[in-house]
C-alpha atoms as a PDB file:
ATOM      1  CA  UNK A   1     -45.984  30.550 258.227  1.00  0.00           C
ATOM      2  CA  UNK A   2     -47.785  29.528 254.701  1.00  0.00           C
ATOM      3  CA  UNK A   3     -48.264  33.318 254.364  1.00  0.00           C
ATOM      4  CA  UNK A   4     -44.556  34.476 254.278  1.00  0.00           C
ATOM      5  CA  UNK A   5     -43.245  31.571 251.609  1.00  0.00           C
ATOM      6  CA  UNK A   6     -44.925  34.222 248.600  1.00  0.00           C
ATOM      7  CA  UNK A   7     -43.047  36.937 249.988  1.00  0.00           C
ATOM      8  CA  UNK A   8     -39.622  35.098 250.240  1.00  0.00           C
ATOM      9  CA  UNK A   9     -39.847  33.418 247.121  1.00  0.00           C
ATOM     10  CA  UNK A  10     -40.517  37.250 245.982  1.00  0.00           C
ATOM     11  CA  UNK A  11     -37.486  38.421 247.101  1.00  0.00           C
ATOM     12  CA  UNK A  12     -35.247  35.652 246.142  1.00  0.00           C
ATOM     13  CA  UNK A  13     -36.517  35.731 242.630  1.00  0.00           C
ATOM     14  CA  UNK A  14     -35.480  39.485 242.753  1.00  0.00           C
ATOM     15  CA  UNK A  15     -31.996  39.122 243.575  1.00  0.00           C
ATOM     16  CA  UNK A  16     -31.827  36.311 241.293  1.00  0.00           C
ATOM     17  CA  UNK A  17     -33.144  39.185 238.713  1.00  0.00           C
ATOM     18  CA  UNK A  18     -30.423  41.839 239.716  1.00  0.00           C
ATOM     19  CA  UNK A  19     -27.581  38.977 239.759  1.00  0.00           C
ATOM     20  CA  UNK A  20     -28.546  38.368 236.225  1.00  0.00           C
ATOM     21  CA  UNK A  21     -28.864  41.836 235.238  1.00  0.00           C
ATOM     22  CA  UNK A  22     -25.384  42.696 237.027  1.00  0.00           C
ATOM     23  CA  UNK A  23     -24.080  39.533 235.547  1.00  0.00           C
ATOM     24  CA  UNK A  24     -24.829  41.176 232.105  1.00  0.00           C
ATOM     25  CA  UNK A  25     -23.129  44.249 232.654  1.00  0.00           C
ATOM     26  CA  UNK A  26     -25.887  46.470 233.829  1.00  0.00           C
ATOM     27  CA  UNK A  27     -27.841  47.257 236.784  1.00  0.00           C
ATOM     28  CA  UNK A  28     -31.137  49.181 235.616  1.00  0.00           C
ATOM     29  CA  UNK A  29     -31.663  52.030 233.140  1.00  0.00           C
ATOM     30  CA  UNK A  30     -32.010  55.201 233.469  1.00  0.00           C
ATOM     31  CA  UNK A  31     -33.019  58.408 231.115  1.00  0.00           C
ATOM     32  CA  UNK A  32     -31.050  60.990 230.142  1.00  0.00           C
ATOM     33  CA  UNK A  33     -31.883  64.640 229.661  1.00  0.00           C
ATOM     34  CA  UNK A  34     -33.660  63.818 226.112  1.00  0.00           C
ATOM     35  CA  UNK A  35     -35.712  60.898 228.200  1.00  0.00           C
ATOM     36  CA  UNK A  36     -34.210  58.183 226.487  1.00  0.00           C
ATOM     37  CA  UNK A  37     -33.995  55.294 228.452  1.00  0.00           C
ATOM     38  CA  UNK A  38     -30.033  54.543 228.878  1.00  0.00           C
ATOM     39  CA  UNK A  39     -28.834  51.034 230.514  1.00  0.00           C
ATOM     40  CA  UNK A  40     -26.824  51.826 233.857  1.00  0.00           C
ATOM     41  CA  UNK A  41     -23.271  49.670 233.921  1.00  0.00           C
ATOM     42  CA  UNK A  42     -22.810  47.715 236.529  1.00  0.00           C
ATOM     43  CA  UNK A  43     -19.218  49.069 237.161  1.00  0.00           C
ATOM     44  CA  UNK A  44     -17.251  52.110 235.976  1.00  0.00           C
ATOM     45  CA  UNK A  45     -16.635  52.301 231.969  1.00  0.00           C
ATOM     46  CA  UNK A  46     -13.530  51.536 230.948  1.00  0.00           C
ATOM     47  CA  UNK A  47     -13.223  53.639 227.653  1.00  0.00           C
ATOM     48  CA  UNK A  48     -14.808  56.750 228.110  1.00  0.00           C
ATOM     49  CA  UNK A  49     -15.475  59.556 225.428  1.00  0.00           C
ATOM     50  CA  UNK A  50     -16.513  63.199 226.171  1.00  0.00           C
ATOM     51  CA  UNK A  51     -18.045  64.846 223.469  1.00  0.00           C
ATOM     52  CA  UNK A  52     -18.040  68.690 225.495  1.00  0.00           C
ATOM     53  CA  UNK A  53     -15.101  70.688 227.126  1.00  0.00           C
ATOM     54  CA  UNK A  54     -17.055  70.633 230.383  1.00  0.00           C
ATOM     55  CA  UNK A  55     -18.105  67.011 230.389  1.00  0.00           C
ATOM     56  CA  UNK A  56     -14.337  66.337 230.207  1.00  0.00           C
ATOM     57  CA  UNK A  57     -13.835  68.339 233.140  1.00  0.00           C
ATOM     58  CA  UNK A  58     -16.274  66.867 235.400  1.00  0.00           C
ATOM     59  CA  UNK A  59     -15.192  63.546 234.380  1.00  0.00           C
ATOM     60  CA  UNK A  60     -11.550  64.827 235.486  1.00  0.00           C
ATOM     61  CA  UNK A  61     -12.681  66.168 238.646  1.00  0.00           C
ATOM     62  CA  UNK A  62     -14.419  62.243 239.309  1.00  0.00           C
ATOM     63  CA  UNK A  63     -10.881  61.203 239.062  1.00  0.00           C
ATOM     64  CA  UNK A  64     -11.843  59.386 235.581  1.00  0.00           C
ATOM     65  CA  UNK A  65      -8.970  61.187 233.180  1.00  0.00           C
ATOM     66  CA  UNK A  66      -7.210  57.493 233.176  1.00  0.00           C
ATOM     67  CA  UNK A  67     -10.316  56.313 231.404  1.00  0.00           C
ATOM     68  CA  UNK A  68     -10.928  59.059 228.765  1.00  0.00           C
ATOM     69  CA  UNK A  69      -9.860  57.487 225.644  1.00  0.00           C
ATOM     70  CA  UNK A  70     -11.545  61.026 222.853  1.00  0.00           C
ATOM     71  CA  UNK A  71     -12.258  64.704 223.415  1.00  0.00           C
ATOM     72  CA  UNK A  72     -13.260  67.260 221.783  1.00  0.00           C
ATOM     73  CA  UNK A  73     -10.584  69.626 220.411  1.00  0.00           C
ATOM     74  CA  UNK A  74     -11.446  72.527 222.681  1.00  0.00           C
ATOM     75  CA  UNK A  75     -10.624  70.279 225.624  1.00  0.00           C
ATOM     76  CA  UNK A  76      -8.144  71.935 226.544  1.00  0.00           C
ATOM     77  CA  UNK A  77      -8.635  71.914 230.867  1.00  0.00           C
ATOM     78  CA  UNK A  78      -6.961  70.224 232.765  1.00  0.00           C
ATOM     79  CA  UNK A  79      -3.377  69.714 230.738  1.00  0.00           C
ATOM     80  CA  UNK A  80      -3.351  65.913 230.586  1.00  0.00           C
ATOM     81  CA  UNK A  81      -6.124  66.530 227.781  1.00  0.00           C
ATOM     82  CA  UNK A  82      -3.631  67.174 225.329  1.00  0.00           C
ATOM     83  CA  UNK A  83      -2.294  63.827 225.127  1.00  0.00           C
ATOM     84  CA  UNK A  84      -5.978  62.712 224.415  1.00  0.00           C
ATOM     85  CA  UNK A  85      -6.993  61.473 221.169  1.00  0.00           C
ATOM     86  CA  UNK A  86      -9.104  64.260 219.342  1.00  0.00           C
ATOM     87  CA  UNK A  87     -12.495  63.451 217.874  1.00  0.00           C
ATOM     88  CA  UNK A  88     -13.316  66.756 216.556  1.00  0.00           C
ATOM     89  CA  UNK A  89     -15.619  69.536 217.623  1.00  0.00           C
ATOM     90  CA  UNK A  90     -18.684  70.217 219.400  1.00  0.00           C
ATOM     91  CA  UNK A  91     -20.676  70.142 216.230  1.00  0.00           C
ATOM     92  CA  UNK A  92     -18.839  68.404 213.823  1.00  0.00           C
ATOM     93  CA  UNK A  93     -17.359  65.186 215.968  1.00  0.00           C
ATOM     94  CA  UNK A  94     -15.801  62.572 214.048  1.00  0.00           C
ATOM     95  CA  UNK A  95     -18.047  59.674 214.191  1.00  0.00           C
ATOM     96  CA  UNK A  96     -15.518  57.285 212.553  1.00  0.00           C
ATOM     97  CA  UNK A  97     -12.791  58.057 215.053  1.00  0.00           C
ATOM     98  CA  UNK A  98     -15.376  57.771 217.722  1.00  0.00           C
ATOM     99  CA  UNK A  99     -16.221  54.185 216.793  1.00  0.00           C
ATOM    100  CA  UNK A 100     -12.839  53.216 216.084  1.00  0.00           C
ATOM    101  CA  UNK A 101     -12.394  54.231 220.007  1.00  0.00           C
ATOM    102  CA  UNK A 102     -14.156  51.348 220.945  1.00  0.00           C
ATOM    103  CA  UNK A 103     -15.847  53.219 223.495  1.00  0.00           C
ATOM    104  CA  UNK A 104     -18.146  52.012 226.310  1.00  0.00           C
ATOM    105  CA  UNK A 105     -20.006  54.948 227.163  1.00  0.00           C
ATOM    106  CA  UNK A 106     -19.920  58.035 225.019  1.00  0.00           C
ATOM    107  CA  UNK A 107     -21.296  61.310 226.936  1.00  0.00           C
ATOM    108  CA  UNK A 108     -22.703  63.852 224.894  1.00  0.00           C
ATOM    109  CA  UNK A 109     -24.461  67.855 225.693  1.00  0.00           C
ATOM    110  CA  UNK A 110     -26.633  70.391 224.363  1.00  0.00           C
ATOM    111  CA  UNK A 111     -24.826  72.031 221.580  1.00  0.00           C
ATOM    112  CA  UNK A 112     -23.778  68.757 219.943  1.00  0.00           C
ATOM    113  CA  UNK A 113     -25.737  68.013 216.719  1.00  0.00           C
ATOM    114  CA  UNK A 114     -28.924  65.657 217.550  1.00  0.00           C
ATOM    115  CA  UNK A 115     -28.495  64.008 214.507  1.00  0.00           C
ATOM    116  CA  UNK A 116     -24.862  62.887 214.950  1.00  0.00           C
ATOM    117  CA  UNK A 117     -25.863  61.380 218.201  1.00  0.00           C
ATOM    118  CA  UNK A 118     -28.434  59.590 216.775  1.00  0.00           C
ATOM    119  CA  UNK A 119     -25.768  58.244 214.063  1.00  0.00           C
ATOM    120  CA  UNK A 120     -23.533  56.843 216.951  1.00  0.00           C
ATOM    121  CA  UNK A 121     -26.523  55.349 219.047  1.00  0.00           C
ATOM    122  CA  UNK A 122     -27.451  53.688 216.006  1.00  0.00           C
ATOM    123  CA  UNK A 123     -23.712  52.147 215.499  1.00  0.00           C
ATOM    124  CA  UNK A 124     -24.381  50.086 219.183  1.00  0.00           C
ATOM    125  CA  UNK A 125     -22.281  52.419 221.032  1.00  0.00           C
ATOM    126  CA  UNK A 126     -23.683  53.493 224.424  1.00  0.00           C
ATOM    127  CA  UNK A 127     -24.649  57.438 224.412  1.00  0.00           C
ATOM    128  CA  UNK A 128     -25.842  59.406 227.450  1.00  0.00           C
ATOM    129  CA  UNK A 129     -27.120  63.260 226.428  1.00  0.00           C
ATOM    130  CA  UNK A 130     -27.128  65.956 229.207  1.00  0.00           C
ATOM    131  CA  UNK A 131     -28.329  69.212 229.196  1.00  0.00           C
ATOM    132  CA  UNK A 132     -27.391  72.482 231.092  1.00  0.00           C
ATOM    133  CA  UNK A 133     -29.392  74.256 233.554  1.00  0.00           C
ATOM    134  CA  UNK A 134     -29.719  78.062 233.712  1.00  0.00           C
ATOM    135  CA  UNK A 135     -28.218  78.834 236.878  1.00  0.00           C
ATOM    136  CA  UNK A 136     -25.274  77.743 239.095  1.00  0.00           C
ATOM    137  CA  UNK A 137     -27.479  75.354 240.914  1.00  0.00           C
ATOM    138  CA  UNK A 138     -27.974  73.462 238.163  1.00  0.00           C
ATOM    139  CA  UNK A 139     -24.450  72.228 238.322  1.00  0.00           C
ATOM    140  CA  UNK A 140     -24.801  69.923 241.172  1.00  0.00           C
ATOM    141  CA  UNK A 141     -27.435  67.392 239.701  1.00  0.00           C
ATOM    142  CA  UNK A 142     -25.123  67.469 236.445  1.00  0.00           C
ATOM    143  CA  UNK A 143     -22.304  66.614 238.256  1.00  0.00           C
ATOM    144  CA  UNK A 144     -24.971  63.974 240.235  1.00  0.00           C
ATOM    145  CA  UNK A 145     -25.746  62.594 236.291  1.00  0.00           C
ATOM    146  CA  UNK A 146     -21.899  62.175 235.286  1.00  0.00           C
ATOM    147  CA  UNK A 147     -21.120  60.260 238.677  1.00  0.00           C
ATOM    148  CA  UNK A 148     -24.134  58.108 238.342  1.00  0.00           C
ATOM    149  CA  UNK A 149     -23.582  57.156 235.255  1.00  0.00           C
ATOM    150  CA  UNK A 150     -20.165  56.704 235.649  1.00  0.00           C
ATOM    151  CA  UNK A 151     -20.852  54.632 238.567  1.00  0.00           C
ATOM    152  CA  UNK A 152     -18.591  57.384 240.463  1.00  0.00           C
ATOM    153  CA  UNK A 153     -21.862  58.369 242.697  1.00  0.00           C
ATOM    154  CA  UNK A 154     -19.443  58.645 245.452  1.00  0.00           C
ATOM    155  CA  UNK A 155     -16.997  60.727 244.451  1.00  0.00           C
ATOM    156  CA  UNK A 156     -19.492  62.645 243.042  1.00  0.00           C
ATOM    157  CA  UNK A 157     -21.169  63.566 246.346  1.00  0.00           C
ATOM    158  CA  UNK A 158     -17.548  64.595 247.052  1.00  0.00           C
ATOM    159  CA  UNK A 159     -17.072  67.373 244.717  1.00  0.00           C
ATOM    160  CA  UNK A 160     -20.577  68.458 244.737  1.00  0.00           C
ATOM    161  CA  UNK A 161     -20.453  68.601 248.464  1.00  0.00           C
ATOM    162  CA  UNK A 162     -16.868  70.910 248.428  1.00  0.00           C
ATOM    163  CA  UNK A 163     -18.562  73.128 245.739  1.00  0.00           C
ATOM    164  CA  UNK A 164     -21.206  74.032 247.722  1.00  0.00           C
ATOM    165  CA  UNK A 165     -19.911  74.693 250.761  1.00  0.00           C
ATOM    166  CA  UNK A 166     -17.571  77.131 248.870  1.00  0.00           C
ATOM    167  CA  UNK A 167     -21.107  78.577 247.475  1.00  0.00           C
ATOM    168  CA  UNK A 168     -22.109  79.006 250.822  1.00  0.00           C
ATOM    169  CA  UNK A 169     -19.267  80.701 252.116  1.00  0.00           C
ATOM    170  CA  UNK A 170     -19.712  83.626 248.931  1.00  0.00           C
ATOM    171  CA  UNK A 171     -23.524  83.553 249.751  1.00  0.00           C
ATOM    172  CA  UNK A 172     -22.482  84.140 253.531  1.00  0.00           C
ATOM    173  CA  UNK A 173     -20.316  87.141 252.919  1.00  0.00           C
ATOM    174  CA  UNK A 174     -22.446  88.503 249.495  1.00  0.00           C
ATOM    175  CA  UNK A 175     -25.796  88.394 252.094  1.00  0.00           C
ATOM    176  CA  UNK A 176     -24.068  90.891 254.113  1.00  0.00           C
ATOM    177  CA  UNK A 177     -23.858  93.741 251.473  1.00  0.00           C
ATOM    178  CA  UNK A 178     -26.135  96.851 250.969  1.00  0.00           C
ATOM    179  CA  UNK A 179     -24.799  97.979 247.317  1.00  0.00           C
ATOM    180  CA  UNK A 180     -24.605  96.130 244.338  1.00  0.00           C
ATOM    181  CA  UNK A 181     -22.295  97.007 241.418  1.00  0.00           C
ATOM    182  CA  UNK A 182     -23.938  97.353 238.207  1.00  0.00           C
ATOM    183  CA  UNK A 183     -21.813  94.783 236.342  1.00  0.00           C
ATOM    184  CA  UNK A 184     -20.829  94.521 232.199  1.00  0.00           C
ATOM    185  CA  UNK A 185     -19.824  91.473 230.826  1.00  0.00           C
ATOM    186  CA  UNK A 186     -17.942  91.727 227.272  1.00  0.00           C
ATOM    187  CA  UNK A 187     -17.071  88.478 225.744  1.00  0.00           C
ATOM    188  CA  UNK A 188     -14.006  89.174 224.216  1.00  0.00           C
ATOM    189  CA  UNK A 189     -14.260  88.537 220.367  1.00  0.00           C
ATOM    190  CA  UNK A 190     -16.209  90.578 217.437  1.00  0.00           C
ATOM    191  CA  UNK A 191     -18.481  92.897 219.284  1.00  0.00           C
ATOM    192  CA  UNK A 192     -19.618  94.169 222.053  1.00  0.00           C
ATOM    193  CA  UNK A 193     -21.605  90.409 223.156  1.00  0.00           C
ATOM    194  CA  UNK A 194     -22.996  90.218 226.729  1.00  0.00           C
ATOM    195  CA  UNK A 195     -25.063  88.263 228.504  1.00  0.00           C
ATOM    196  CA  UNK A 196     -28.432  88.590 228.937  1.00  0.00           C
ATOM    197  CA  UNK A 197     -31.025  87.141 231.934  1.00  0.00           C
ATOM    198  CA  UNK A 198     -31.186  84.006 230.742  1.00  0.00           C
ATOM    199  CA  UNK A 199     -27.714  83.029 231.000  1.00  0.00           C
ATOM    200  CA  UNK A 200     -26.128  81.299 234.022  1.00  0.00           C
ATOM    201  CA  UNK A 201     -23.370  83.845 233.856  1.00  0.00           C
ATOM    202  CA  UNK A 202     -26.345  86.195 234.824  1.00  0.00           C
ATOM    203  CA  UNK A 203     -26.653  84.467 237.451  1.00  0.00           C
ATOM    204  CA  UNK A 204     -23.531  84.105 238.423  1.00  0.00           C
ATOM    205  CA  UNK A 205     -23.501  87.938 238.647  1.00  0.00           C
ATOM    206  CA  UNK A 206     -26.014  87.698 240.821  1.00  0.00           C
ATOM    207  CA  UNK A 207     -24.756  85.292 243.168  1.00  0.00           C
ATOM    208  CA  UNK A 208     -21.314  87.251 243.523  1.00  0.00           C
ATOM    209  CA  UNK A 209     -22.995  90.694 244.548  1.00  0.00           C
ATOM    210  CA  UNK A 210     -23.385  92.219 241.440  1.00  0.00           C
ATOM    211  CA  UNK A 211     -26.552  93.464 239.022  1.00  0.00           C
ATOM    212  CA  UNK A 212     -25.975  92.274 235.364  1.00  0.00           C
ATOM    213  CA  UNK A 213     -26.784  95.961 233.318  1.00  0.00           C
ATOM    214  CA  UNK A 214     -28.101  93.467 230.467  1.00  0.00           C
ATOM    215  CA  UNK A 215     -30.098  91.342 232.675  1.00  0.00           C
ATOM    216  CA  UNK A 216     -33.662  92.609 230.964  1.00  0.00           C
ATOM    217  CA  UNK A 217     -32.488  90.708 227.541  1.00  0.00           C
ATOM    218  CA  UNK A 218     -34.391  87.922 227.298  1.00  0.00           C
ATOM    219  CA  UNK A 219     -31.344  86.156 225.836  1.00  0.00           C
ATOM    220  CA  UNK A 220     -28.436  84.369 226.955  1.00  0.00           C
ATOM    221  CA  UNK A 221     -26.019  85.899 224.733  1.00  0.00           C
ATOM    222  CA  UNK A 222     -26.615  89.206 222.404  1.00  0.00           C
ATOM    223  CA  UNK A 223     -24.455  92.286 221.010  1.00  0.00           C
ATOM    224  CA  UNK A 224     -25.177  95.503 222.610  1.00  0.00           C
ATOM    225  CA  UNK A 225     -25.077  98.535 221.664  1.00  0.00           C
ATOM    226  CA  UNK A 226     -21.995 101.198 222.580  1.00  0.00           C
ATOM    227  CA  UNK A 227     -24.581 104.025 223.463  1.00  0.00           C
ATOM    228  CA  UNK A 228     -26.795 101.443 225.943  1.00  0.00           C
ATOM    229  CA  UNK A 229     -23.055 100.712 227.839  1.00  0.00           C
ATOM    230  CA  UNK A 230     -22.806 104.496 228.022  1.00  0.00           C
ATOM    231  CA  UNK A 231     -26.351 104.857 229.323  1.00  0.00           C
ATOM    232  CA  UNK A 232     -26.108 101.659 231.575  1.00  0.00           C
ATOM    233  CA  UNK A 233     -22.882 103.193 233.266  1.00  0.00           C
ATOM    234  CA  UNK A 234     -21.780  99.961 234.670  1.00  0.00           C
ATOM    235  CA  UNK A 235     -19.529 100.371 238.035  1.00  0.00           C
ATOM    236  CA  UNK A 236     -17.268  96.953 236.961  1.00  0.00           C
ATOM    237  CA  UNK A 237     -16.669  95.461 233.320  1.00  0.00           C
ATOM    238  CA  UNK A 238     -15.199  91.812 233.269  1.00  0.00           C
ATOM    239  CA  UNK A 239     -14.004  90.574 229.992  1.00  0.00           C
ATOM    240  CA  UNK A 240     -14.083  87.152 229.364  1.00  0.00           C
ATOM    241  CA  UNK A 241     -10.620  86.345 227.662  1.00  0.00           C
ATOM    242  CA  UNK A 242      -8.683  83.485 226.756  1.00  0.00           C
ATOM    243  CA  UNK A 243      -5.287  84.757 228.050  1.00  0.00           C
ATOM    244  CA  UNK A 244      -4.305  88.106 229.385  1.00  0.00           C
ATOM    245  CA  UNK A 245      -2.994  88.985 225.747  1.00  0.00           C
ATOM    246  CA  UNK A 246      -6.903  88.638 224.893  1.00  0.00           C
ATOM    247  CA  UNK A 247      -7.430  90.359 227.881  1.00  0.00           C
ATOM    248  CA  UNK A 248      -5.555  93.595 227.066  1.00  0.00           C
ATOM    249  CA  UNK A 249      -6.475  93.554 223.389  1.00  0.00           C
ATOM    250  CA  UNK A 250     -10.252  93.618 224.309  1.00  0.00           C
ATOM    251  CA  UNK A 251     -10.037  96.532 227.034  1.00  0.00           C
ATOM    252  CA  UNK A 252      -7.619  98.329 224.732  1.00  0.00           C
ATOM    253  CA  UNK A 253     -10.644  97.835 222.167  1.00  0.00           C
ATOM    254  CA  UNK A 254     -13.270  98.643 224.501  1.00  0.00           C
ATOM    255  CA  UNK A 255     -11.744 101.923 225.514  1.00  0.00           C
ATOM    256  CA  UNK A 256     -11.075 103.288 222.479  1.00  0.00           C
ATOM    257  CA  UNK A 257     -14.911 103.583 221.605  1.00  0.00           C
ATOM    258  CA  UNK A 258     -16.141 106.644 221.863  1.00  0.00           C
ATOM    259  CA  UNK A 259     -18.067 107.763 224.973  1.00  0.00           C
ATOM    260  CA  UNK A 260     -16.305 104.996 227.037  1.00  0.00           C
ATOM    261  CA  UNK A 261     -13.877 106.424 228.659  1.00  0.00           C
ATOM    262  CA  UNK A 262     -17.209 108.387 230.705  1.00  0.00           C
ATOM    263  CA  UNK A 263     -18.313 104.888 232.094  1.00  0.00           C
ATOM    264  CA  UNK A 264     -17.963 104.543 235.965  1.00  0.00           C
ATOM    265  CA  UNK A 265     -16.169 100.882 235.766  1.00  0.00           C
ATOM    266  CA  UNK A 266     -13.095 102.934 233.190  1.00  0.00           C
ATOM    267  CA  UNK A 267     -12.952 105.924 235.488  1.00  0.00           C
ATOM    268  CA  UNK A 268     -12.396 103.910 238.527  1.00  0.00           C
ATOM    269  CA  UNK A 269      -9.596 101.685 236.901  1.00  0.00           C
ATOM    270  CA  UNK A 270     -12.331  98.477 237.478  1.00  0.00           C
ATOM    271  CA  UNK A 271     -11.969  96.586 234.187  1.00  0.00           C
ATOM    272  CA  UNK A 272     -11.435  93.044 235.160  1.00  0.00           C
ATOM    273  CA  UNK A 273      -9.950  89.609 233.522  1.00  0.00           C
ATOM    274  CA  UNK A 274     -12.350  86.514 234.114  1.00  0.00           C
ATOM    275  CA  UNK A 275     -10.872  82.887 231.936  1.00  0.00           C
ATOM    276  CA  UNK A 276     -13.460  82.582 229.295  1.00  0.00           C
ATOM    277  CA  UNK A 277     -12.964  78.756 229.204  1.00  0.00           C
ATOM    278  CA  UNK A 278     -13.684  78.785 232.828  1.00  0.00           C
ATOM    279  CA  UNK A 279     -16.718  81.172 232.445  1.00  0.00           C
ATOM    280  CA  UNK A 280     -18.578  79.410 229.689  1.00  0.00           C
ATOM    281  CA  UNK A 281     -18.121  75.988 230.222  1.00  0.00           C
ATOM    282  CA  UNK A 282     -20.986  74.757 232.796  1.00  0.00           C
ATOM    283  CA  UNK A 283     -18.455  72.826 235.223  1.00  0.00           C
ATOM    284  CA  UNK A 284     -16.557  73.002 238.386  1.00  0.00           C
ATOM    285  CA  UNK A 285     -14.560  76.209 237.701  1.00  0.00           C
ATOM    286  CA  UNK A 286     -17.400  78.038 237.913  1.00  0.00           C
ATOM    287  CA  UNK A 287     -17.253  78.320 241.174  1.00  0.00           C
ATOM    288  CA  UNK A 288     -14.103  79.481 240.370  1.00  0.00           C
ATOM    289  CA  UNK A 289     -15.338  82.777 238.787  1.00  0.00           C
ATOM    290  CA  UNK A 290     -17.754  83.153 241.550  1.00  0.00           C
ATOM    291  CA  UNK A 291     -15.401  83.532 243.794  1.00  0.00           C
ATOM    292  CA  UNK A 292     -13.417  86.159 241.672  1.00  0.00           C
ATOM    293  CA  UNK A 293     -16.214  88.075 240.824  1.00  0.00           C
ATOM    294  CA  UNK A 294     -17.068  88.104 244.408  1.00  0.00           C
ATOM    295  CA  UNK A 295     -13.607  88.947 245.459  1.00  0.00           C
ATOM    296  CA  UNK A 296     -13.623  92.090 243.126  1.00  0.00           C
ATOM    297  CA  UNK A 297     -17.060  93.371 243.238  1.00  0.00           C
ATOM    298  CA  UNK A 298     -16.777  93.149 247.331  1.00  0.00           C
ATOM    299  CA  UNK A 299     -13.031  93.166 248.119  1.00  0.00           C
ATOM    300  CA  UNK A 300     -13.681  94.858 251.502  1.00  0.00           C
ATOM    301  CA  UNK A 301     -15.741  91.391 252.441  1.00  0.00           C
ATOM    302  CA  UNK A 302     -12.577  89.278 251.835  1.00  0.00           C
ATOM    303  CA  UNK A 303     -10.287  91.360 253.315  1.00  0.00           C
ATOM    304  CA  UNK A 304      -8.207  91.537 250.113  1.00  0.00           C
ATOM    305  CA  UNK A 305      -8.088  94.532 246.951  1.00  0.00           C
ATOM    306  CA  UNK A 306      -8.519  93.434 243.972  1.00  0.00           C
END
């Protein structure tokens, strides 16, 4: 009997602990991707601001858009966004407009100057820093991050969960193929830019059935050059483009380049539209593209044409 009054006094000092902590606001910290420690709320933040485009969409797809008070001005997805109070760009955020959001959590990613997040950390307001990951997979502990922090663990699970079962299903039918389409990406823009094999658009390539022609650059994004895309001779081209005005423009450009018009993808009419936004922001719509890469690089698996 003597022997168990350590142990229970134990335990009822802990929850006195963890009623104290949640009494303060908090229940235990955490690190984010830099390894800073970060204090978990107790409860979901009321005044949330998303310094990325794709940050703002996960936080959308958590059913949190009622308590994003800034974006970024390229957060553009979904439409409610608009009526959002801007707070600048990805590397040039407005730290006065930030503050004056009275935010209680601010969520920040790679691409956002270090420094700046240092300046609003050291103003008292509560900043978590995430990171991306280089392939699809990589999305699902992200997502994981934004709901814990959040304290939307739950619906988290959620999405994650649908995601990946619509992975699987594309893995399922992709398994079953014996060719795969040498695939060019063109980022729409000045250039002929690509990915390379360090991008999760590589990957994504991958995933969907196809072989990325640029794969070998160690790069995630580079310019190529018109005689490698004549060499290459990829079998599909997908342009990433903002709207199918972009869209048109870019092929149109493409084409016109001489030696071009001998590539397998132009002969065959296979010069596809993916959403750039969609493409290169590291959130739920990717699976999106998957699925429409999938669809066109294997249309006889999904019983559809292009």
């Amino acid at each position: 009997m003597e022997n168990t009054r350590p142990a229970a006094a134990l335990r009822i000092m802990a929850a006195a602990l963890a009623l104290s902590v949640s009494v303060l606001g908090y229940a235990q910290d955490i690190e984010d991707d830099l390894g800073r420690p970060f204090p978990l709320p107790a409860r979901t933040p009321d005044r949330i601001v998303s310094m990325a485009p794709n940050i703002t969409e996960i936080l959308f797809a958590l059913g949190l858009g009622d308590r994003v008070v800034g974006v970024t001005r390229f957060c553009d997805y979904p439409p409610e966004t608009a009526a959002i109070r801007k707070i600048g760009g990805l590397v040039d955020p407005n730290i006065e407009i930030i503050q004056s959001l009275d935010p209680d959590l601010v969520i920040a990613f790679r691409g956002n100057p270090l420094r700046l997040v240092d300046r609003i950390a050291k103003l008292g307001l509560p900043v978590f820093v995430l990171d991306i990951g280089e392939g699809l997979g990589a999305l699902f502990p992200l997502i994981a991050r934004v709901g814990r922090v959040t304290r939307r663990e739950d619906r988290g699970e959620v999405l994650a969960a649908g995601l990946r079962e619509r992975l699987a299903a594309v893995d399922s039918a992709v398994g079953r193929v014996e060719k795969r389409p040498r695939v060019f990406v063109l980022l729409y823009g000045q250039g002929l830019w690509t990915c390379g094999g360090e991008s999760y658009v590589d990957d994504l390539i991958g995933r969907a059935g196809g072989t990325n022609v640029a794969s070998a650059m160690p790069k995630k994004w580079a310019l190529y050059k018109r005689e490698q895309i004549i060499k290459d001779d990829p079998d599909v081209i997908f342009i990433l483009a903002r709207s199918r005005e972009d869209f048109e423009t870019g092929r149109d450009w493409l084409l016109k380049k001489a030696g071009v018009e001998s590539v397998g993808a132009v002969r065959s009419g296979r010069v596809y539209e993916l959403e750039e936004n969609a493409a290169s922001r590291f959130g739920p719509r990717l699976v999106d593209v998957l699925e429409r890469m999938a669809r066109l690089l294997h249309p006889e698996l999904f019983g559809e044409g292009p």
